[in-house]
Protein backbone atom coordinates (compact mmCIF):
# COMPACT_ATOMS: atom_id res chain seq x y z
CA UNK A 1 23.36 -14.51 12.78
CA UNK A 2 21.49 -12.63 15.84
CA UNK A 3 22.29 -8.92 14.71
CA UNK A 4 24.05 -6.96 17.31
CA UNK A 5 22.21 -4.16 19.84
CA UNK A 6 24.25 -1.46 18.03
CA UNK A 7 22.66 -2.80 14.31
CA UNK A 8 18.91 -2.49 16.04
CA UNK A 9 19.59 0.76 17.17
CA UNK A 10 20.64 2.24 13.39
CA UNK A 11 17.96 0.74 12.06
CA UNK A 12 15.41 2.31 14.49
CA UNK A 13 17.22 5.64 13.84
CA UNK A 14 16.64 5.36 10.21
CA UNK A 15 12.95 4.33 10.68
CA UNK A 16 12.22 7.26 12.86
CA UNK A 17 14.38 9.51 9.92
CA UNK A 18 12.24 8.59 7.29
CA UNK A 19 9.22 9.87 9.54
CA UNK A 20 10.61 13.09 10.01
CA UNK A 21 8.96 15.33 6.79
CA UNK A 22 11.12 18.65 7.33
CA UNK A 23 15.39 18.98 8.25
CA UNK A 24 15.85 22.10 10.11
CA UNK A 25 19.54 23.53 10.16
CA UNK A 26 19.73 26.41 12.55
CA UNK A 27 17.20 28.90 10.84
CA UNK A 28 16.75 26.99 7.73
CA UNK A 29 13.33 24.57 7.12
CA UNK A 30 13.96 22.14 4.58
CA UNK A 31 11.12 20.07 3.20
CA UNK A 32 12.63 16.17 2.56
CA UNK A 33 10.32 16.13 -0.48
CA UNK A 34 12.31 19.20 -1.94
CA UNK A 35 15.44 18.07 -1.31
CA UNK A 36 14.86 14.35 -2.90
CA UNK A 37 13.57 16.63 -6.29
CA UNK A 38 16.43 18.78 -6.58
CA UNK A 39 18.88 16.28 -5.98
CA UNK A 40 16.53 13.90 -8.65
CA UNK A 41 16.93 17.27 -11.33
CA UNK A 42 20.40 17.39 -10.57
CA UNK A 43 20.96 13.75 -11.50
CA UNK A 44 19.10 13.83 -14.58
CA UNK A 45 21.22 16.71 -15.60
CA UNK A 46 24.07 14.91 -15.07
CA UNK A 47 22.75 12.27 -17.33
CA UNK A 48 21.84 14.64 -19.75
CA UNK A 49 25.79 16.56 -20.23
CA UNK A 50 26.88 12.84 -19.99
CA UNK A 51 24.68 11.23 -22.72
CA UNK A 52 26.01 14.32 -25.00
CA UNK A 53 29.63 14.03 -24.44
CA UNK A 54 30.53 12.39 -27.05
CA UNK A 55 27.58 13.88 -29.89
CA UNK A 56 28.57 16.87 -31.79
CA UNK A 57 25.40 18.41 -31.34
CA UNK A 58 25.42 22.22 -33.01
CA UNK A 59 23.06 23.64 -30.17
CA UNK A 60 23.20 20.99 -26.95
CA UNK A 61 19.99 20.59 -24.70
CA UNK A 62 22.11 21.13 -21.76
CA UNK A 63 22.75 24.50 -22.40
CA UNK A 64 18.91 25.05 -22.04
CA UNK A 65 18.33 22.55 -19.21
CA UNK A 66 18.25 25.24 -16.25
CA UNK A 67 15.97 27.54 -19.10
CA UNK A 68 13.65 24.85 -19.45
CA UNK A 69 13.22 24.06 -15.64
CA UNK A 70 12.52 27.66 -14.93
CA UNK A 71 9.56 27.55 -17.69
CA UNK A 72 8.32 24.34 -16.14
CA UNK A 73 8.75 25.80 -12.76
CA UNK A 74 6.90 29.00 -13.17
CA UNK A 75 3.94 27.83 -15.29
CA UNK A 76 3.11 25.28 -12.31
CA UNK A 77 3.36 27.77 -9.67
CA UNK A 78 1.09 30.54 -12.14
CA UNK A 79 -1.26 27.61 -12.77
CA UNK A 80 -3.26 28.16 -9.62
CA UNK A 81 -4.85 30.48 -10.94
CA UNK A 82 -6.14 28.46 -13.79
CA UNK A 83 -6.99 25.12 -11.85
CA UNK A 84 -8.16 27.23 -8.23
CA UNK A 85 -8.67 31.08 -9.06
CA UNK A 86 -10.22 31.69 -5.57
CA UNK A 87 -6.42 30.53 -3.87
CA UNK A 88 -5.28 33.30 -5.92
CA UNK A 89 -7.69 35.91 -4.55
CA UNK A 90 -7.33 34.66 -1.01
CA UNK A 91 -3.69 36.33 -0.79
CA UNK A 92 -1.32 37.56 -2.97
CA UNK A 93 0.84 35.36 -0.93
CA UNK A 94 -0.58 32.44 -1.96
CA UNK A 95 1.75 32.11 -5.16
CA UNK A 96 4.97 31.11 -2.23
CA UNK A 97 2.91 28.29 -0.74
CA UNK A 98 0.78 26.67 -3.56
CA UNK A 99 0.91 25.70 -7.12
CA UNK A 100 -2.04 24.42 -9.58
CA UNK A 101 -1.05 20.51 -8.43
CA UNK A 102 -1.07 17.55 -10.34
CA UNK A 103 -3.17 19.45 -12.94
CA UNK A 104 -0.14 22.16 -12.93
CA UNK A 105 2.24 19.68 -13.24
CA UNK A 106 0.64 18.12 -16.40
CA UNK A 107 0.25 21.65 -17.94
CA UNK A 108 4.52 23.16 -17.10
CA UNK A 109 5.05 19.22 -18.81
CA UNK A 110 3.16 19.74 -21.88
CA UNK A 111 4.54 23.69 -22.13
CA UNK A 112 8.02 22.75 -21.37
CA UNK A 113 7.64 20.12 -23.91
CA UNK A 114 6.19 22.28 -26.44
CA UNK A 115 9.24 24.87 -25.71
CA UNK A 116 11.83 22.21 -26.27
CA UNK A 117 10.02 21.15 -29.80
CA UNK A 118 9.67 24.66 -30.99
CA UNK A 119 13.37 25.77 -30.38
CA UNK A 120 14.69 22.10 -31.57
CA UNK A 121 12.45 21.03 -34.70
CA UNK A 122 14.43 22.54 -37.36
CA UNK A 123 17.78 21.63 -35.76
CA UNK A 124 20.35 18.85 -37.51
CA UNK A 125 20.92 17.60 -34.00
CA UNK A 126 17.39 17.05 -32.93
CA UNK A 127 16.85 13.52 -32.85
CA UNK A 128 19.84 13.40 -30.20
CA UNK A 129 18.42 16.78 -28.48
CA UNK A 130 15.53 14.63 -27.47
CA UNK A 131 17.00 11.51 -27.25
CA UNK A 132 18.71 13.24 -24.50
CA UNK A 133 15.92 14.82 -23.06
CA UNK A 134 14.46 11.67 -22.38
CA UNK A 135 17.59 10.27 -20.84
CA UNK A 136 17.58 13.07 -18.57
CA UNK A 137 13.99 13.03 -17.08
CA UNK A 138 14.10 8.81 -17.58
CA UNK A 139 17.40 9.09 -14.91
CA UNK A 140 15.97 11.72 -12.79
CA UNK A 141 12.65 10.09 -12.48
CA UNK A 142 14.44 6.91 -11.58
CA UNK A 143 17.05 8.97 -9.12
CA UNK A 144 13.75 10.47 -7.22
CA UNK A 145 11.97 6.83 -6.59
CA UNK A 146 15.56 5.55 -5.58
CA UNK A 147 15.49 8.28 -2.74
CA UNK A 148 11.79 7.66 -1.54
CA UNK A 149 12.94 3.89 -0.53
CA UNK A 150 16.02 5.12 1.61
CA UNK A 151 14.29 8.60 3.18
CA UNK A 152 10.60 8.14 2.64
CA UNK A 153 7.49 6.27 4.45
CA UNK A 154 6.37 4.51 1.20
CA UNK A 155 5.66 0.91 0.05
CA UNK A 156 9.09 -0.92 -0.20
CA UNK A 157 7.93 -3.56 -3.04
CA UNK A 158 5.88 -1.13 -5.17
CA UNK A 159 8.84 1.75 -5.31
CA UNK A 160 11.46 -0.91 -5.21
CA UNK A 161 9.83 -2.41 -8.76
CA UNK A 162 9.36 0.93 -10.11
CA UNK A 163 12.88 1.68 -9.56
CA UNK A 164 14.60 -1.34 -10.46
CA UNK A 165 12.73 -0.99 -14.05
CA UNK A 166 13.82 2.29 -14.90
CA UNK A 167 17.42 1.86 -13.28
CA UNK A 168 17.12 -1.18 -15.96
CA UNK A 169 15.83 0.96 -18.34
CA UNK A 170 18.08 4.17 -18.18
CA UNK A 171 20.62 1.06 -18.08
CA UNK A 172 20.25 -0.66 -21.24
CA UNK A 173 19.95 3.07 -23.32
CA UNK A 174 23.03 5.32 -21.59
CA UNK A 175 25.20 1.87 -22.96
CA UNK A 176 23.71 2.52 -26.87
CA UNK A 177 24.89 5.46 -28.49
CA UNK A 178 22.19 8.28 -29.59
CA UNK A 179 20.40 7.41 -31.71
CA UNK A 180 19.68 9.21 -35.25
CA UNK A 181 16.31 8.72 -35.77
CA UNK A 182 13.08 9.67 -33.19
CA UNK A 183 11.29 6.30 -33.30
CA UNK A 184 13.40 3.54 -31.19
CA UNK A 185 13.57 6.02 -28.37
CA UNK A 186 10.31 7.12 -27.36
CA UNK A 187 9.37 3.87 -28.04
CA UNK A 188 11.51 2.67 -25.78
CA UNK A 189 10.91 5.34 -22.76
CA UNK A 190 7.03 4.48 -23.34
CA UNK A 191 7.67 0.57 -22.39
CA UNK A 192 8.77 2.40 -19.33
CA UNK A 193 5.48 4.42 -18.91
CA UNK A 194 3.76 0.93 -19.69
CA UNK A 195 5.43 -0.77 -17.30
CA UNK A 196 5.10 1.77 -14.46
CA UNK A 197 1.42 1.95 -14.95
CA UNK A 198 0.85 -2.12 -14.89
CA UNK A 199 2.70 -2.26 -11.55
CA UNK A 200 1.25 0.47 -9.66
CA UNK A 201 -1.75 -0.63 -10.62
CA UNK A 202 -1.35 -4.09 -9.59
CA UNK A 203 0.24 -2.92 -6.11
CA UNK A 204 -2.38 -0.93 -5.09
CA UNK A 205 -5.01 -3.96 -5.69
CA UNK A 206 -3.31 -6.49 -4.63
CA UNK A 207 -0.11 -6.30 -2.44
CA UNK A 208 -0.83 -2.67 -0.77
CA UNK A 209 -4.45 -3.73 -0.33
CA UNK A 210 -3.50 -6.29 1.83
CA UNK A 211 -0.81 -4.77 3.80
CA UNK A 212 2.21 -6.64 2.34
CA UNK A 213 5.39 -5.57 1.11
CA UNK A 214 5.13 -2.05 2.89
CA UNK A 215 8.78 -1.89 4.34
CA UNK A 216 8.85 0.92 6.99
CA UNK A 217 5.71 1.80 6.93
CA UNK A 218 4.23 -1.53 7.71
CA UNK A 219 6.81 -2.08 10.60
CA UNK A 220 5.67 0.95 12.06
CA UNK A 221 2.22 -0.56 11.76
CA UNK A 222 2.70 -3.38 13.80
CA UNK A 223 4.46 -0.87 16.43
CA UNK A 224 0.55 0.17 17.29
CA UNK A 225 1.07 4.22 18.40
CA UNK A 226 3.55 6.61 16.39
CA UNK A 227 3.54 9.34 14.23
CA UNK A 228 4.57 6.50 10.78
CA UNK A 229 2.11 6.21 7.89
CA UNK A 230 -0.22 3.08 9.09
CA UNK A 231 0.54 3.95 12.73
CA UNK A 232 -2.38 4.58 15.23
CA UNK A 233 -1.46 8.19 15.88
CA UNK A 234 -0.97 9.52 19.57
CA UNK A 235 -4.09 10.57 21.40
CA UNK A 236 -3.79 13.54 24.00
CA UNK A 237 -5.99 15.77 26.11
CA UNK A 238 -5.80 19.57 25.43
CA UNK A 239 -8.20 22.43 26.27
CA UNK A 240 -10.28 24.92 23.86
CA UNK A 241 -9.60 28.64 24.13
CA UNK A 242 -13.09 28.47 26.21
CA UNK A 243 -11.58 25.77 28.59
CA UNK A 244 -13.04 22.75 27.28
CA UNK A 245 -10.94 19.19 27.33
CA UNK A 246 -10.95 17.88 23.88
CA UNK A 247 -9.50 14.47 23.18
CA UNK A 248 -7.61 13.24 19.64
CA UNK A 249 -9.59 9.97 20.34
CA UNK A 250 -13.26 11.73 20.81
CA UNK A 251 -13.24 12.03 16.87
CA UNK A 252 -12.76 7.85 16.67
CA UNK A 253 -15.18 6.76 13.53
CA UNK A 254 -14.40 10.49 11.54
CA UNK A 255 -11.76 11.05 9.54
CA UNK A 256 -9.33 13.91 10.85
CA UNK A 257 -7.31 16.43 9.37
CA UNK A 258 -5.02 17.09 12.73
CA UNK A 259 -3.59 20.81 12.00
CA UNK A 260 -0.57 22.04 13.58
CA UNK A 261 -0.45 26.21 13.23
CA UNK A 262 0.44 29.53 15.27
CA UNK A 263 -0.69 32.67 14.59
CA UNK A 264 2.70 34.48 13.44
CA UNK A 265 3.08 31.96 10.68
CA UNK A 266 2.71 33.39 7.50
CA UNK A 267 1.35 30.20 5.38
CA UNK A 268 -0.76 29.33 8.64
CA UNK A 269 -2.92 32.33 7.64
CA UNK A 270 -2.59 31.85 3.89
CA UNK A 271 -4.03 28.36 4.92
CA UNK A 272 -6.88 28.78 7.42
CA UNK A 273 -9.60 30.22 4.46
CA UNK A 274 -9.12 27.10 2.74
CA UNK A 275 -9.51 24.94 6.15
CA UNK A 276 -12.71 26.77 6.58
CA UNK A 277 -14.20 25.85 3.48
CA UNK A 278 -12.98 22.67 3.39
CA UNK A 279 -14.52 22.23 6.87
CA UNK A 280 -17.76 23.77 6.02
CA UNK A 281 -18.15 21.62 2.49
CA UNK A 282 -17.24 18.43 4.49
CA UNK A 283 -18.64 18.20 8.12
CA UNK A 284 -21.27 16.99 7.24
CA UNK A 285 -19.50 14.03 5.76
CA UNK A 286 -17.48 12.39 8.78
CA UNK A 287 -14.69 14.75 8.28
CA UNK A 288 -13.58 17.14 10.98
CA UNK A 289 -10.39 19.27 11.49
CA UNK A 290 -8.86 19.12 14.64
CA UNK A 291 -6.52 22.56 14.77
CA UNK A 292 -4.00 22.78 17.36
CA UNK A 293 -2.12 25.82 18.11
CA UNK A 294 1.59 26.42 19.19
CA UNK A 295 0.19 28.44 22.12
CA UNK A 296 3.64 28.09 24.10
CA UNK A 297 4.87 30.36 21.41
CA UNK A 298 2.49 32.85 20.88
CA UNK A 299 2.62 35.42 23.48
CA UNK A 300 -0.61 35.17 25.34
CA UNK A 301 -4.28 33.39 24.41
CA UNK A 302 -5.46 36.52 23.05
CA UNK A 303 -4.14 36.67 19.48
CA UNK A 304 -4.72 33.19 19.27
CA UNK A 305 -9.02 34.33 19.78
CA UNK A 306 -8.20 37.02 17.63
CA UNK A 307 -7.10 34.96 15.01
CA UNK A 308 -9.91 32.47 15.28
CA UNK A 309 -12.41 35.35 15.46
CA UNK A 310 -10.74 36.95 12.12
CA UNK A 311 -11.19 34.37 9.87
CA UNK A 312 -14.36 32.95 11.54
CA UNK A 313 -13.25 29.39 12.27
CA UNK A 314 -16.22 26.84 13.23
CA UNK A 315 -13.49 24.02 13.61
CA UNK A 316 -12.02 23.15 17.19
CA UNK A 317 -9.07 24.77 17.99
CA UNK A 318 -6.89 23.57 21.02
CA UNK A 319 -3.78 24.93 22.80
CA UNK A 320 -0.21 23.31 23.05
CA UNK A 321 0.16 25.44 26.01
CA UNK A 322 3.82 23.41 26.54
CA UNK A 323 4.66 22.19 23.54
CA UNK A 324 4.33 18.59 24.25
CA UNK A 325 2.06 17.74 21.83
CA UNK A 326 3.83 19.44 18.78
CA UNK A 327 7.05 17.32 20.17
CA UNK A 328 5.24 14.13 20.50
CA UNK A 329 4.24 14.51 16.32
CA UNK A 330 7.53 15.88 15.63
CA UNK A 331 6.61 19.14 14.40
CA UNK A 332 9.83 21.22 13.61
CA UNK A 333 7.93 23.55 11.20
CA UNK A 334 4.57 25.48 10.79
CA UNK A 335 1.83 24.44 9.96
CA UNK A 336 2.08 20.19 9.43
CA UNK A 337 -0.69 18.51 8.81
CA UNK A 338 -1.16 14.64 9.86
CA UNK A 339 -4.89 12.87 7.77
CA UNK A 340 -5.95 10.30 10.64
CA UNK A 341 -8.26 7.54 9.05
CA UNK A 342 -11.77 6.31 11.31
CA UNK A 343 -9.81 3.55 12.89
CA UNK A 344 -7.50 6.64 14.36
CA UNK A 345 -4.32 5.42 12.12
CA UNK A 346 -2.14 8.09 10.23
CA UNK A 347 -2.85 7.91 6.34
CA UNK A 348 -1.32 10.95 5.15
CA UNK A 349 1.42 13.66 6.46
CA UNK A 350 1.96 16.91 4.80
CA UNK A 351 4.64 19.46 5.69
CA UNK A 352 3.43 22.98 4.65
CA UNK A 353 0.39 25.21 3.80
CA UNK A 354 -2.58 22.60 2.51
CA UNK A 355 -5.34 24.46 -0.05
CA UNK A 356 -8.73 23.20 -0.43
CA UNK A 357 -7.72 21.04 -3.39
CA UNK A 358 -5.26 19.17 -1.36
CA UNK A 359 -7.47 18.79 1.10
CA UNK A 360 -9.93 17.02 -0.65
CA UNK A 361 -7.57 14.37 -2.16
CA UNK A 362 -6.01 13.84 0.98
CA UNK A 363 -9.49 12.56 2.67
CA UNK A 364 -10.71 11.19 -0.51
CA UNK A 365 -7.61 9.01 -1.36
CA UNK A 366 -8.50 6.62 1.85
């Protein structure tokens, strides 16, 4: 069957969706990432008042789910100042833009967790409390990777796997009844865990390594230029603030952290102190930052050097005197930040303030 022009055309729209990191909707910003996790929470909620319908639980997890997300929730954003205390004295501003990462994460788990054994130990209905708890995240989890493969750049046969084994999984245990004992459940959830862990790790030495199985973003990759994961990313001309031309491709052999700001955004100047150090740790190791500015919205050049002169940045810094350049990577939101490997292709996008942290990973993970 030779698929019709009409076919082509959808499918090009949805590859050039799943590129697109932020959804504005008149003078809302919405981060794709944030969206996919809420609706994933929601899901698993849903599993969760679903699982207990038909339990005669005295006090039902559900009734503590939103409780329990707060908790998680604020102990990863308070974290940053346990994992990176100097983000924390930067601004007081920096709690709205940055958390304590991965690190965080782990830490709002294992309090969450804790919370949830404390209140539930002593209850009659506990073995079903957490049988349902682990329903609920084993659903959600699922729900989130299901997402990635229809609105995110990400490797189709690695996140396909993933999900299929804990659709499987959440499968098999919402068709058994709770259970009323603790050991067939966790058991069960850690197969999962076991599972997940054997095929990312074989994906990213094996399939991913060589390229295969990557679904959008190793169409894109064959497309040569574009703002997709794997793609060579656009190169243009633009000028310093002291009138120097300064090309995308003059930094071919460094990595690049390609930063899109303006100096009326609020997380742009929450951001730029840890772009600075990040630049002055790491120039020396074929890193550079290339920082362009939204000058067609600022009103003249001369907050822009104001700006630059404040926070003492030793990083080029370019105009977008028209906007052409922002267009070109699709930049609906400030600041976005594209991670441009030596051979000039795109290897990491991130929509929002970046601290030094992040910045690390992102050059270090390539």
């Amino acid at each position: 069957m030779i698929p019709s022009s009409g076919h082509n055309e959808n499918s090009e729209l949805r590859k050039e969706a799943r590129k697109v990191d932020v959804w504005t909707i008149g003078p809302l910003v919405l981060q794709k990432q944030m969206l996919m996790i809420a609706a994933a929470v929601a899901v698993g909620y849903v599993a969760m008042r679903w699982r207990l319908r038909s339990t005669n639980a005295e006090e039902k997890p559900a009734d503590r789910f939103f409780e329990v997300l707060l908790l998680w929730l604020a102990v990863w954003k308070l974290s940053v100042w346990v994992f990176h205390p100097q983000t924390g004295l930067d601004s007081p501003w920096s709690l709205l833009y940055f958390s304590g990462g991965t690190e965080g994460a782990w830490l709002a788990s294992f309090a969450a967790a804790a919370y949830v054994w404390l209140r539930d130990q002593k209850s009659p209905s506990f073995p079903i409390n957490i049988d349902s708890w682990l329903v609920s995240i084993l659903v959600g989890y699922t729900s989130y990777r299901i997402f990635e493969l229809f609105f995110s750049e990400v490797n189709t046969a690695t996140t396909g796997l993933i999900a299929a084994a804990g659709a499987a999984a959440a499968g098999i245990l919402l068709r058994k009844r709770p259970p009323l004992e603790l050991r067939r459940m966790p058991t069960f959830v850690l197969a999962f865990v076991v599972v997940h862990v054997l095929i990312s790790t074989v994906a990213v030495n094996t399939w991913e390594k060589a390229g295969w199985g990557g679904g959008q973003a190793m169409d894109q990759a064959g497309q040569q230029t574009g703002i997709g994961l794997g793609q060579v990313a656009p190169d243009f001309e633009l000028l310093t603030l002291q009138g120097q031309p300064v090309k995308l491709s003059d930094f071919r052999g460094k990595k690049v952290v390609l930063n899109f700001w303006a100096t009326w955004c609020p997380p742009c100047r929450v951001e730029m102190p840890h772009m600075q150090r990040f630049y002055s740790e790491y120039k020396d190791n074929n890193v550079v930052i290339l920082s362009v500015d939204a000058t067609h919205t600022e009103a003249s050049k001369i907050p822009v050097q104001a700006f630059v002169d404040y926070w003492g940045l030793t990083f080029p810094v370019v105009l977008d005197t028209t906007g052409d350049i922002g267009k070109t990577y699709q930049v609906t939101a400030y600041p976005a930040t594209y991670v441009i490997d030596e051979q000039g292709k795109i290897r990491k996008k991130h929509p929002g303030a970046m601290d030094q942290a992040m910045l690390e990973k992102a050059v270090k993970s390539f």
